[in-house]
PDB file of N, CA and C in Angstrom:
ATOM      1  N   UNK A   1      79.058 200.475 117.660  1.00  0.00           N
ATOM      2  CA  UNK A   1      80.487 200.623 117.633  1.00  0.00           C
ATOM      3  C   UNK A   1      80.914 200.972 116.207  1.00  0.00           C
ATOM      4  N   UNK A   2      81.475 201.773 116.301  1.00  0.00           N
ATOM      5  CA  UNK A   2      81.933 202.563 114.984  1.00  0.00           C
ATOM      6  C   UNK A   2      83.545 201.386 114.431  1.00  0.00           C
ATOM      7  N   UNK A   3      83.763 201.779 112.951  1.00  0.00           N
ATOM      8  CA  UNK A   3      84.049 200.599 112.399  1.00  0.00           C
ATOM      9  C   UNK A   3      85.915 201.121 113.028  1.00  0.00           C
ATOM     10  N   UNK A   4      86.386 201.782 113.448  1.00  0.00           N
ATOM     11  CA  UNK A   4      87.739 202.796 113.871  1.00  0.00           C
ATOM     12  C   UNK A   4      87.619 201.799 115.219  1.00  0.00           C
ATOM     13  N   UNK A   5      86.411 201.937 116.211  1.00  0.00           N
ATOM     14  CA  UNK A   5      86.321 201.050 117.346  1.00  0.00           C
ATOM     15  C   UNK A   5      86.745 199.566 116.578  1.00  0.00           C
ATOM     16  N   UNK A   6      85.800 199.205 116.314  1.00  0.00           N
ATOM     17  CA  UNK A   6      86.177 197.719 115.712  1.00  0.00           C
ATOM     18  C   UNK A   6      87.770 197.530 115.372  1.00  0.00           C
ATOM     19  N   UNK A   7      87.891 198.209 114.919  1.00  0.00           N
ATOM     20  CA  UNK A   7      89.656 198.213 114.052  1.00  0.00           C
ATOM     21  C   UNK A   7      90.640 198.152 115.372  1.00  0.00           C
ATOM     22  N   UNK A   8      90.422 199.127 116.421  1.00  0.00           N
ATOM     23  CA  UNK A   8      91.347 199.067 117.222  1.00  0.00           C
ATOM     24  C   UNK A   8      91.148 197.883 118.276  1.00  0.00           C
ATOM     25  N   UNK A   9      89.760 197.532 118.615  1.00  0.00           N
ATOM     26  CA  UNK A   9      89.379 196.633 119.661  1.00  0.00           C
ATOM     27  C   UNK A   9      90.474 195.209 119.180  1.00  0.00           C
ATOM     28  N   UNK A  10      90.238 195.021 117.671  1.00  0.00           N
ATOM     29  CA  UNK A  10      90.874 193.688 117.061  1.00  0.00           C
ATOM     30  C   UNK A  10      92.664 194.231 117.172  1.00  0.00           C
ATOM     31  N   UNK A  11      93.282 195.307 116.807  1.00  0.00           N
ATOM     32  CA  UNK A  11      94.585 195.417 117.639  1.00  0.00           C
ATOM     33  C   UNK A  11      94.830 195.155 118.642  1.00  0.00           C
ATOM     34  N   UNK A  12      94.147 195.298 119.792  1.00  0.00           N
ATOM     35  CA  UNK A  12      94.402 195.256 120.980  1.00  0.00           C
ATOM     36  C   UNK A  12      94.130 193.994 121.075  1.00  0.00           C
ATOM     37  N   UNK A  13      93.205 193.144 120.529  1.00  0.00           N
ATOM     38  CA  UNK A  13      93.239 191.572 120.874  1.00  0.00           C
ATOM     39  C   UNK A  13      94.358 190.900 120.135  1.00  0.00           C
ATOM     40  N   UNK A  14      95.148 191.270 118.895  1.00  0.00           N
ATOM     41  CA  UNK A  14      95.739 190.760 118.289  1.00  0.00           C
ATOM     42  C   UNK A  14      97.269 190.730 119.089  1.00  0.00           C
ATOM     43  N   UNK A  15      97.524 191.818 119.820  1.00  0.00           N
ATOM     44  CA  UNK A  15      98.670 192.456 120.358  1.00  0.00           C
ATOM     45  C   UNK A  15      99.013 191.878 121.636  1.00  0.00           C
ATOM     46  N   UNK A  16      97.921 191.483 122.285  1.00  0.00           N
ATOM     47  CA  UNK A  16      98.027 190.530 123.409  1.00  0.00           C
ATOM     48  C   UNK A  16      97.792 189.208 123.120  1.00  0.00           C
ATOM     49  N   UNK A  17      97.808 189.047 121.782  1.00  0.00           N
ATOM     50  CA  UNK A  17      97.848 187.796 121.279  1.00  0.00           C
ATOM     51  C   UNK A  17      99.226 187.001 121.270  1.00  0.00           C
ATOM     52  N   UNK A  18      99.651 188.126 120.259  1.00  0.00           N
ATOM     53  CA  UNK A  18     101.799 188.055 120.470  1.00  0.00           C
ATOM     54  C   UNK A  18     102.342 187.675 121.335  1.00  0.00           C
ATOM     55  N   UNK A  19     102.071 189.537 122.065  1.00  0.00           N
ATOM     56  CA  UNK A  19     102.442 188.959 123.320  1.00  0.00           C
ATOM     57  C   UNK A  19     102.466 187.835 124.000  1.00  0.00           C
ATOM     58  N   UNK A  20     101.405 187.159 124.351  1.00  0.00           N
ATOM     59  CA  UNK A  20     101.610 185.804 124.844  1.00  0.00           C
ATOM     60  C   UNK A  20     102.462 185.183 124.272  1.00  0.00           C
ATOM     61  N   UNK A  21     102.327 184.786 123.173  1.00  0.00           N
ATOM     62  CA  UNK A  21     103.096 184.138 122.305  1.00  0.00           C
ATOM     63  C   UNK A  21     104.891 184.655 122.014  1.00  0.00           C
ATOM     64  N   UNK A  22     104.919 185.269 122.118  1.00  0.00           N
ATOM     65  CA  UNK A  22     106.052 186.186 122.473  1.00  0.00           C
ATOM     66  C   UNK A  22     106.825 185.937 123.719  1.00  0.00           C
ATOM     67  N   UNK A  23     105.990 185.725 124.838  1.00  0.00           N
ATOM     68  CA  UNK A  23     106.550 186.328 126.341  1.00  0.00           C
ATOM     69  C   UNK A  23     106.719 184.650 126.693  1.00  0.00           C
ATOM     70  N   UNK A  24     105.596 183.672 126.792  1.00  0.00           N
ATOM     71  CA  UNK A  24     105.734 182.285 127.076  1.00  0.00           C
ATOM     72  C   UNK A  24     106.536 181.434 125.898  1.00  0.00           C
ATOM     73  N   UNK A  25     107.131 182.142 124.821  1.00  0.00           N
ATOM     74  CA  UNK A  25     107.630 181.077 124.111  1.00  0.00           C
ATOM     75  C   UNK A  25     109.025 181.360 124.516  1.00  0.00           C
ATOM     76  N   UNK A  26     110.181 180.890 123.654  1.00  0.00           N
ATOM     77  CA  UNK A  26     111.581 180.673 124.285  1.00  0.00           C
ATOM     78  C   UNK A  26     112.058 181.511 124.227  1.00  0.00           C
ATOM     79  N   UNK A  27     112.565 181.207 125.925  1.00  0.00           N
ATOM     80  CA  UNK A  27     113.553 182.063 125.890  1.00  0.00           C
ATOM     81  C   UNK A  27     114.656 181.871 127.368  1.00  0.00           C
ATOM     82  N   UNK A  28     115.800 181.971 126.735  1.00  0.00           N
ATOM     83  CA  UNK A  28     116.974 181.420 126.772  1.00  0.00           C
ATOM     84  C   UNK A  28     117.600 182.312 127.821  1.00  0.00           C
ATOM     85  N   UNK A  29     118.124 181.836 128.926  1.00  0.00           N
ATOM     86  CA  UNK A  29     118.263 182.556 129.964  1.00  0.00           C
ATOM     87  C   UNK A  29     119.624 183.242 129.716  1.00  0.00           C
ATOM     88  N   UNK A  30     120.950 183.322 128.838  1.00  0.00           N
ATOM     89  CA  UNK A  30     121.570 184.495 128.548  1.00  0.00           C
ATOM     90  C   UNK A  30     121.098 185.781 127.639  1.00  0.00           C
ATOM     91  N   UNK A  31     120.217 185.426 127.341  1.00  0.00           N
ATOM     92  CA  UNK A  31     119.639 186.326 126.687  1.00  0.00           C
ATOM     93  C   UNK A  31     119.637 186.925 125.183  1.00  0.00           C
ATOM     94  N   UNK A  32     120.786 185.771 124.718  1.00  0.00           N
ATOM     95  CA  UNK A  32     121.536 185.922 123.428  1.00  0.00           C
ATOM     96  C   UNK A  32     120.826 185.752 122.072  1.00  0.00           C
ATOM     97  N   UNK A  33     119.656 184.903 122.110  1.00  0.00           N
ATOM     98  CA  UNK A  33     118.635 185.163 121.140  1.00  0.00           C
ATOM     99  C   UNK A  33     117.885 185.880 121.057  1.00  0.00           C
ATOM    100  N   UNK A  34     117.685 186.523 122.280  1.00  0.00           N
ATOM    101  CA  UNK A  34     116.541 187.840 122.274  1.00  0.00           C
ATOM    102  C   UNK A  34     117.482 188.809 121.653  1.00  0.00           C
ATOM    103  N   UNK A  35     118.678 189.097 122.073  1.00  0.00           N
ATOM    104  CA  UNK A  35     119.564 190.288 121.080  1.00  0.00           C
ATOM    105  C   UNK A  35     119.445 190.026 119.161  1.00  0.00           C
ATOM    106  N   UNK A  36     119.582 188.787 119.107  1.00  0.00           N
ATOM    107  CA  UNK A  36     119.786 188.516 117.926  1.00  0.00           C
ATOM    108  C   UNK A  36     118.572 188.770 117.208  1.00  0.00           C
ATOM    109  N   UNK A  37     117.180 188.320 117.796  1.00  0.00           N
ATOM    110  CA  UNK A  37     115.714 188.698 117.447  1.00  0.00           C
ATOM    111  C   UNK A  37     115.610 190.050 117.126  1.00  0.00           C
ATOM    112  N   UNK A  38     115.851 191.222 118.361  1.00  0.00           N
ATOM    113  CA  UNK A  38     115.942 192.326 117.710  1.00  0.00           C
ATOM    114  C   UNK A  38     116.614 192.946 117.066  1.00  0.00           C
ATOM    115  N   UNK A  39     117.924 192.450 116.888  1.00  0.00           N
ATOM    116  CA  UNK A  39     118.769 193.009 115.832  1.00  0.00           C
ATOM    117  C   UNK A  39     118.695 192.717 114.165  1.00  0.00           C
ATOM    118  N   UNK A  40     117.670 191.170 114.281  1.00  0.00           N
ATOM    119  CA  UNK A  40     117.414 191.139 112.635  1.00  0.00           C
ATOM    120  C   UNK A  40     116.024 191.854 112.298  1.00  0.00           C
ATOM    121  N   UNK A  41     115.118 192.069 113.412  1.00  0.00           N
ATOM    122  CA  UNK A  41     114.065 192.913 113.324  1.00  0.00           C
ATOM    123  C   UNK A  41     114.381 194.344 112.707  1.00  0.00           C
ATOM    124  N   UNK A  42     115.069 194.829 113.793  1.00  0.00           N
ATOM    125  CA  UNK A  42     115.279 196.189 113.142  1.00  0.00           C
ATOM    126  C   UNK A  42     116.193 196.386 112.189  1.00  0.00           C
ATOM    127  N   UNK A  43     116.921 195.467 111.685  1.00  0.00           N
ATOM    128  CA  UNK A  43     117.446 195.075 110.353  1.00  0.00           C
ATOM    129  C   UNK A  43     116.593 195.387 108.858  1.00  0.00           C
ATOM    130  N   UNK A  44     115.485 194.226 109.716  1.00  0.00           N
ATOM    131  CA  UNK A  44     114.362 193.974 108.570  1.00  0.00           C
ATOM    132  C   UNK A  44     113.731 195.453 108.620  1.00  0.00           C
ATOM    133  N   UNK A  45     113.567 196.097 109.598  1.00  0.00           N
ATOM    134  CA  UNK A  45     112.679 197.323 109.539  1.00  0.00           C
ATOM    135  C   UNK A  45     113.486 198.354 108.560  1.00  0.00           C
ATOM    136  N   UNK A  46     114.680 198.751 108.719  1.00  0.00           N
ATOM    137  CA  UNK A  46     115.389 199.928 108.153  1.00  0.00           C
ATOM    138  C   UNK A  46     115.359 199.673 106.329  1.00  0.00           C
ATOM    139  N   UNK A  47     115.154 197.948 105.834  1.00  0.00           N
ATOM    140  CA  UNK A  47     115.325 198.021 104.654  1.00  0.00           C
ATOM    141  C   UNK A  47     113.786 198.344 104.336  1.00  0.00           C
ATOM    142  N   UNK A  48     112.624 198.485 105.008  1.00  0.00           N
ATOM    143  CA  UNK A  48     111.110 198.587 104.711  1.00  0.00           C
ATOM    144  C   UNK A  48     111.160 200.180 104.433  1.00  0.00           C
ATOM    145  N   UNK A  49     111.903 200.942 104.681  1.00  0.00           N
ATOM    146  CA  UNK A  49     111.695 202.409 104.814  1.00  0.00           C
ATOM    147  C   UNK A  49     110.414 202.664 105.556  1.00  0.00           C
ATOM    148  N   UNK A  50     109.750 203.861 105.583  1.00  0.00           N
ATOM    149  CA  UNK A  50     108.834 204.402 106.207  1.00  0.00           C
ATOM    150  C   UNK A  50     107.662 203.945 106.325  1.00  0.00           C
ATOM    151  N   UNK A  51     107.110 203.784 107.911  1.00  0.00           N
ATOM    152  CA  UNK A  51     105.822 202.189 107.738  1.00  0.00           C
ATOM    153  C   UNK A  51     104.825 203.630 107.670  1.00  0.00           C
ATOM    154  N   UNK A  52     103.510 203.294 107.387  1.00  0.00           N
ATOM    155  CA  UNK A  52     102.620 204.333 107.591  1.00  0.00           C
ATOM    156  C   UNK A  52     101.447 203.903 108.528  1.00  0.00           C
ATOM    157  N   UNK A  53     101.735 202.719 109.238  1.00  0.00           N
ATOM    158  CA  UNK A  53     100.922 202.615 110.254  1.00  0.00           C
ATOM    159  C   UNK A  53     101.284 203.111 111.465  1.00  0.00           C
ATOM    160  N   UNK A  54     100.189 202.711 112.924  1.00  0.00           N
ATOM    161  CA  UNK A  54     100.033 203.228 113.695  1.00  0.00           C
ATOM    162  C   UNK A  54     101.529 203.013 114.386  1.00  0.00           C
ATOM    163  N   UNK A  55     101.909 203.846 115.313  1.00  0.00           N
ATOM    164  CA  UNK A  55     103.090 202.858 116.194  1.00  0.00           C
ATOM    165  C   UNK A  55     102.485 201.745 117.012  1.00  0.00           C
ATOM    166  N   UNK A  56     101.152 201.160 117.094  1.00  0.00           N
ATOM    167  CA  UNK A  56     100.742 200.217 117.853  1.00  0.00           C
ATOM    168  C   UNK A  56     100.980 198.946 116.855  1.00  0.00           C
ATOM    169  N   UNK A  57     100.168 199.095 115.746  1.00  0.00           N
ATOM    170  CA  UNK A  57     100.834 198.284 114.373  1.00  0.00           C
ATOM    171  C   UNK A  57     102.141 198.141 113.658  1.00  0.00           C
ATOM    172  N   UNK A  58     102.997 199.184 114.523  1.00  0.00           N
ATOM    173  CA  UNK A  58     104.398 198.845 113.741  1.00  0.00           C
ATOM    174  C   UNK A  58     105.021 198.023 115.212  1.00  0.00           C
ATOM    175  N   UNK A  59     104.620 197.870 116.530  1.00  0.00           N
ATOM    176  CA  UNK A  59     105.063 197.135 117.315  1.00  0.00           C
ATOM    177  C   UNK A  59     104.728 195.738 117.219  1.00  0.00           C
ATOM    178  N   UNK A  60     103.388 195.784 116.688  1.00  0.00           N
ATOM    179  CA  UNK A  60     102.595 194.766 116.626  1.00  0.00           C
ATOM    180  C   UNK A  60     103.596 193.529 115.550  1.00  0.00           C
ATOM    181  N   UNK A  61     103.587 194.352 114.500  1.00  0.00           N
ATOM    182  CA  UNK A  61     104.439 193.791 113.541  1.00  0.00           C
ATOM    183  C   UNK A  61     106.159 193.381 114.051  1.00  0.00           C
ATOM    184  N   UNK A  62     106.317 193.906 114.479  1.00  0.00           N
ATOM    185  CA  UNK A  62     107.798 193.793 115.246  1.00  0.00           C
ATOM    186  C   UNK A  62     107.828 192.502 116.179  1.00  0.00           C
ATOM    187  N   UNK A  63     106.716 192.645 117.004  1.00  0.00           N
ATOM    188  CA  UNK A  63     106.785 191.528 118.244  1.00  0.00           C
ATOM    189  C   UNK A  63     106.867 190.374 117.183  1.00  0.00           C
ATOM    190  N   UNK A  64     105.669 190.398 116.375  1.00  0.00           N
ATOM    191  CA  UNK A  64     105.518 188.935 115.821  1.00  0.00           C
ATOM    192  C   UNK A  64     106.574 188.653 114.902  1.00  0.00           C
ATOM    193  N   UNK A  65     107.570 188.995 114.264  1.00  0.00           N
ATOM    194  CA  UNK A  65     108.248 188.903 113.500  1.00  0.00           C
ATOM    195  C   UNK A  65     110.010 188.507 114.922  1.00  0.00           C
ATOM    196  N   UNK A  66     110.039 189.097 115.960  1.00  0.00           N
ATOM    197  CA  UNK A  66     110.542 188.090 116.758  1.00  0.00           C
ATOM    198  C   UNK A  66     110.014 187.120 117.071  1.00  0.00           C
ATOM    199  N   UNK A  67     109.362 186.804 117.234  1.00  0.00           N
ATOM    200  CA  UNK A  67     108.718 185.325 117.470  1.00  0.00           C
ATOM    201  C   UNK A  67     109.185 184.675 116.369  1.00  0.00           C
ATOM    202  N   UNK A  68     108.944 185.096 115.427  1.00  0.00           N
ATOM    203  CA  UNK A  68     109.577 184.084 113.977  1.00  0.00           C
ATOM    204  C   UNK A  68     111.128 184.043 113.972  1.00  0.00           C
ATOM    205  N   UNK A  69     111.911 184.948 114.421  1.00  0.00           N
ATOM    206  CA  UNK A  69     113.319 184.443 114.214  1.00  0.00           C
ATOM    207  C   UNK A  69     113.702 184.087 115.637  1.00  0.00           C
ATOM    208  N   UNK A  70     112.914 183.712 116.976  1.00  0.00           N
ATOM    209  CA  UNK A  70     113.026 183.297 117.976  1.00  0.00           C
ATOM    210  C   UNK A  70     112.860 181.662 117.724  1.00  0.00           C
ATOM    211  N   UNK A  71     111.735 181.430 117.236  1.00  0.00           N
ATOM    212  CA  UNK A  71     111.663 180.197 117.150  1.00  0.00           C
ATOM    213  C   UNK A  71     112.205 179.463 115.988  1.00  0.00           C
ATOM    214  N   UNK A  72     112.714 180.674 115.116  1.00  0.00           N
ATOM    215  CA  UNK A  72     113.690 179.973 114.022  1.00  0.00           C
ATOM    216  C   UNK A  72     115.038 179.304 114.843  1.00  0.00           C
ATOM    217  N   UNK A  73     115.452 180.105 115.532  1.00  0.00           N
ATOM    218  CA  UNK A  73     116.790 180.357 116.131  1.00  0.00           C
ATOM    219  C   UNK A  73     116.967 178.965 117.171  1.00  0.00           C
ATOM    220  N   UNK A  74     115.795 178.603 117.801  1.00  0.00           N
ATOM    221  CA  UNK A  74     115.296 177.619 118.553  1.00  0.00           C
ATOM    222  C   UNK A  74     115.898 176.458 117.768  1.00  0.00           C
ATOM    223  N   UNK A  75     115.165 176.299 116.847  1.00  0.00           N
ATOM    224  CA  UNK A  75     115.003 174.848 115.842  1.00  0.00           C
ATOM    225  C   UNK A  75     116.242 175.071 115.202  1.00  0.00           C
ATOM    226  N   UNK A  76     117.174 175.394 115.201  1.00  0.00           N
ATOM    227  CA  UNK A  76     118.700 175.290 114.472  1.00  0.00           C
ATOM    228  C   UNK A  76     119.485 175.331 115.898  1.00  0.00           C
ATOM    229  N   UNK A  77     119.347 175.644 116.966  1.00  0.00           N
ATOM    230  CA  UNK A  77     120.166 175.403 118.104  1.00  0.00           C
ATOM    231  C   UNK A  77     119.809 174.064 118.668  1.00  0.00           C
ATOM    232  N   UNK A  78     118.811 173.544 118.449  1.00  0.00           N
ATOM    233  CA  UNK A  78     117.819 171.925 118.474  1.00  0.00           C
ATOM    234  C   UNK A  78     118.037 171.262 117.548  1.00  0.00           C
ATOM    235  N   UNK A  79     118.938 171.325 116.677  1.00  0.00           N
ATOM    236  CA  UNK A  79     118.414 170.369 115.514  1.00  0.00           C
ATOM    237  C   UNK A  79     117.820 169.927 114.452  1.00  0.00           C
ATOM    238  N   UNK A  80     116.624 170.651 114.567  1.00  0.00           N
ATOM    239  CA  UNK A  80     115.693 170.184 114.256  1.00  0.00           C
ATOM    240  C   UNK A  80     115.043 170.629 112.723  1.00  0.00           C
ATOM    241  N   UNK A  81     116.372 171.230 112.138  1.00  0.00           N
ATOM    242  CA  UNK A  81     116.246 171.510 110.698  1.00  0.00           C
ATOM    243  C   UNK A  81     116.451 169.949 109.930  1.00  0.00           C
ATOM    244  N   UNK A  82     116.058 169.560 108.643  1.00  0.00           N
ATOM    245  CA  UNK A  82     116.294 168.439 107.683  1.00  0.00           C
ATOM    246  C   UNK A  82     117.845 169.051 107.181  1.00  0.00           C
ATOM    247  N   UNK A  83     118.982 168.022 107.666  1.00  0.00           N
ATOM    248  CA  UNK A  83     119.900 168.641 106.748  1.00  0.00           C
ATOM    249  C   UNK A  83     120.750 169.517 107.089  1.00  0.00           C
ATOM    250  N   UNK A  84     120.546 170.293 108.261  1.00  0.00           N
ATOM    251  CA  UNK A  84     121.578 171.096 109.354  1.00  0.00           C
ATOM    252  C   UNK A  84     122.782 170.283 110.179  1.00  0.00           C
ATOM    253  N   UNK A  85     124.054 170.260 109.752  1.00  0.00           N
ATOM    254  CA  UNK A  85     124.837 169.944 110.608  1.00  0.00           C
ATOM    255  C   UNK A  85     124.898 170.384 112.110  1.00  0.00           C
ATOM    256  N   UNK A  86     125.967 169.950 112.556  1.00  0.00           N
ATOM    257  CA  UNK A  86     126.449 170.406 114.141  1.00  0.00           C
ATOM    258  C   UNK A  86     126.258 171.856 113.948  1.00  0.00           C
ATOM    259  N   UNK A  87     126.044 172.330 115.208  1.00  0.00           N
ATOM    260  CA  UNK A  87     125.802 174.009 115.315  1.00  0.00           C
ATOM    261  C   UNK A  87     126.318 174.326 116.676  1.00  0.00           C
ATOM    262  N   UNK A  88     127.078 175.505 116.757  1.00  0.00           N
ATOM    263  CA  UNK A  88     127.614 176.020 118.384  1.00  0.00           C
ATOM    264  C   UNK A  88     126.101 176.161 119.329  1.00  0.00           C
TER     265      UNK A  88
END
């Protein structure tokens, strides 16, 4: 297996890695944190300017980076910050 095989085999495991992690973690049946997830994503993307990876690696990067303001978004609608007051 050529080292291009190797490289992509570990995308494709990494990507359905997310995913899982992505798809079984929270999510909120109006749907109002998933908007908010991708709207600071592609927030975060437009100030990166031009990625030079694959589009499989710039999704890749995307999914997991909702997951991080999904489950940020989680733990401040929970509580569960040190030091966070009441929250809507």
């Amino acid at each position: 297996m050529s080292d291009e095989d190797d490289a992509r085999a570990e995308l494709e495991e990494w990507s359905e890695f997310v995913g899982r992690i992505r798809y079984d973690g929270p999510r909120p049946d109006d749907g109002r944190d998933e908007r908010l997830a991708d709207e600071a994503v592609v927030s975060e993307f437009s100030g990166w300017g031009r990625l030079d990876g694959s589009a499989e690696m710039n999704n890749l990067v995307c999914r997991a980076l909702e997951i991080g303001y999904l489950r940020a978004l989680q733990d401040v609608r929970e509580r569960r910050i040190a030091g966070l007051g009441p929250t809507n």
